[in-house]
C-alpha atoms as a PDB file:
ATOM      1  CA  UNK A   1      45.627 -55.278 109.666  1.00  0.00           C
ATOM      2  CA  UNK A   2      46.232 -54.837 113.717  1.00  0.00           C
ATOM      3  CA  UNK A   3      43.950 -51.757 113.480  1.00  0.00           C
ATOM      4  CA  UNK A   4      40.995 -54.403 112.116  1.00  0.00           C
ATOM      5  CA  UNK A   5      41.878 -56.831 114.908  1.00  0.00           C
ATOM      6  CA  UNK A   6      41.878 -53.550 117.373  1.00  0.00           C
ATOM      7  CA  UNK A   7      38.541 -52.477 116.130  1.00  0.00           C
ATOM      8  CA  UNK A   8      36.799 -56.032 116.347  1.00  0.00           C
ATOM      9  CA  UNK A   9      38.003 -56.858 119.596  1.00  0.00           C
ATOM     10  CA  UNK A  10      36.959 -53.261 120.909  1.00  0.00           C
ATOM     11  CA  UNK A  11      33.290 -53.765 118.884  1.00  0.00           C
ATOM     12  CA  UNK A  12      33.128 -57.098 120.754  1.00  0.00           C
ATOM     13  CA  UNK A  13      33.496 -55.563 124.424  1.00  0.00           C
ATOM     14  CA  UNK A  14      31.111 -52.526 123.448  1.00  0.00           C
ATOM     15  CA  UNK A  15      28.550 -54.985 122.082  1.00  0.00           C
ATOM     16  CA  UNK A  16      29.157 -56.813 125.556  1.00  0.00           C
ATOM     17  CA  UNK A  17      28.572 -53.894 127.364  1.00  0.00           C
ATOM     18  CA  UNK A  18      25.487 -52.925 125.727  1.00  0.00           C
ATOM     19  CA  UNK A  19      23.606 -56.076 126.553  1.00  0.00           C
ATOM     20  CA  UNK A  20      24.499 -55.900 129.607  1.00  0.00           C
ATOM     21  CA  UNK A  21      23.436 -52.797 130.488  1.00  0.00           C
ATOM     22  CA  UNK A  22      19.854 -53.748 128.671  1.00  0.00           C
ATOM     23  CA  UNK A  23      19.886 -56.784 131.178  1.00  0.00           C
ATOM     24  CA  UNK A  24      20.404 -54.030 133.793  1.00  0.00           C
ATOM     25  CA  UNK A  25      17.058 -51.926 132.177  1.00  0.00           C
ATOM     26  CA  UNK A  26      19.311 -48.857 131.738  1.00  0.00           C
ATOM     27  CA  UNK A  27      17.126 -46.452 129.685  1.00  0.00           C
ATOM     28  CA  UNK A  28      18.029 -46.924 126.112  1.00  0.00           C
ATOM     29  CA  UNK A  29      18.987 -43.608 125.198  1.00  0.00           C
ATOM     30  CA  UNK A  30      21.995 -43.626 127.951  1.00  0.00           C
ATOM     31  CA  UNK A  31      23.279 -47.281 126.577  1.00  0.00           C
ATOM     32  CA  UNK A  32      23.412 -45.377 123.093  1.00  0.00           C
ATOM     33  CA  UNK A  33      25.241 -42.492 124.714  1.00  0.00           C
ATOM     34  CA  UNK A  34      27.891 -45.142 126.182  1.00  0.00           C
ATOM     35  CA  UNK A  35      28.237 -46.650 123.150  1.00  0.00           C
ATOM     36  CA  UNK A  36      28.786 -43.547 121.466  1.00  0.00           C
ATOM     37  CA  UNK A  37      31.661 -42.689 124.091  1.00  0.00           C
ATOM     38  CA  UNK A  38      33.051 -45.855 124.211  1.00  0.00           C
ATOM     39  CA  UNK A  39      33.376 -45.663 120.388  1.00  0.00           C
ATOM     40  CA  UNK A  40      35.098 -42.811 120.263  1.00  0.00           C
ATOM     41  CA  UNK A  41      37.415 -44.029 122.680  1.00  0.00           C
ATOM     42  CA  UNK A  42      37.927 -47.270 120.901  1.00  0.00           C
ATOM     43  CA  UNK A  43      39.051 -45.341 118.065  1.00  0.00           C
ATOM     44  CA  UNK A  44      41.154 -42.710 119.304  1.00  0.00           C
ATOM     45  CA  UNK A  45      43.462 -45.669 121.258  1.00  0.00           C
ATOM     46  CA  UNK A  46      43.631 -47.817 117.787  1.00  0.00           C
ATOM     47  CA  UNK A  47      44.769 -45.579 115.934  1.00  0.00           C
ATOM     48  CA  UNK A  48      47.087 -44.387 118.397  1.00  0.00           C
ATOM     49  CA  UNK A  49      48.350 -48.087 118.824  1.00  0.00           C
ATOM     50  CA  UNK A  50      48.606 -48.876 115.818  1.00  0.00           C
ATOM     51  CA  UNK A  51      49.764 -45.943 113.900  1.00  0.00           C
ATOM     52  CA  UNK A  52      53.179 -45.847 112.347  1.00  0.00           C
ATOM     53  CA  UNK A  53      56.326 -43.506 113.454  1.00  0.00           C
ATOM     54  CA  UNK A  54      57.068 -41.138 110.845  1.00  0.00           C
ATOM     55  CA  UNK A  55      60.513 -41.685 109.543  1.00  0.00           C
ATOM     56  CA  UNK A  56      63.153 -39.056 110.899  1.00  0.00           C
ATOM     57  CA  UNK A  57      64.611 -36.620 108.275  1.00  0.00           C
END
């Protein structure tokens, strides 16, 4: 459930990002690259938040 909450709020500031740079006239194929990045990263740092600690042995 955090790792839905993660991903929303991370889609959220993306999204933000995106129109701003559109207000900004960035060319459109370097806001999708930034997105693109900036998705990656969103994922790699939820799941690495949120992930559980494997139980010692």
């Amino acid at each position: 459930m955090s790792f839905g909450i993660y991903a929303i709020g991370f889609a959220i500031l993306i999204g933000g990002l995106v129109y701003a740079a559109h207000l900004m006239h960035m060319p459109t194929h370097w806001i999708v690259v930034g997105a693109i990045v900036l998705l990656g990263i969103g994922i790699l740092s939820g799941v690495k938040a949120t992930r559980q600690k494997d139980p010692s042995e």
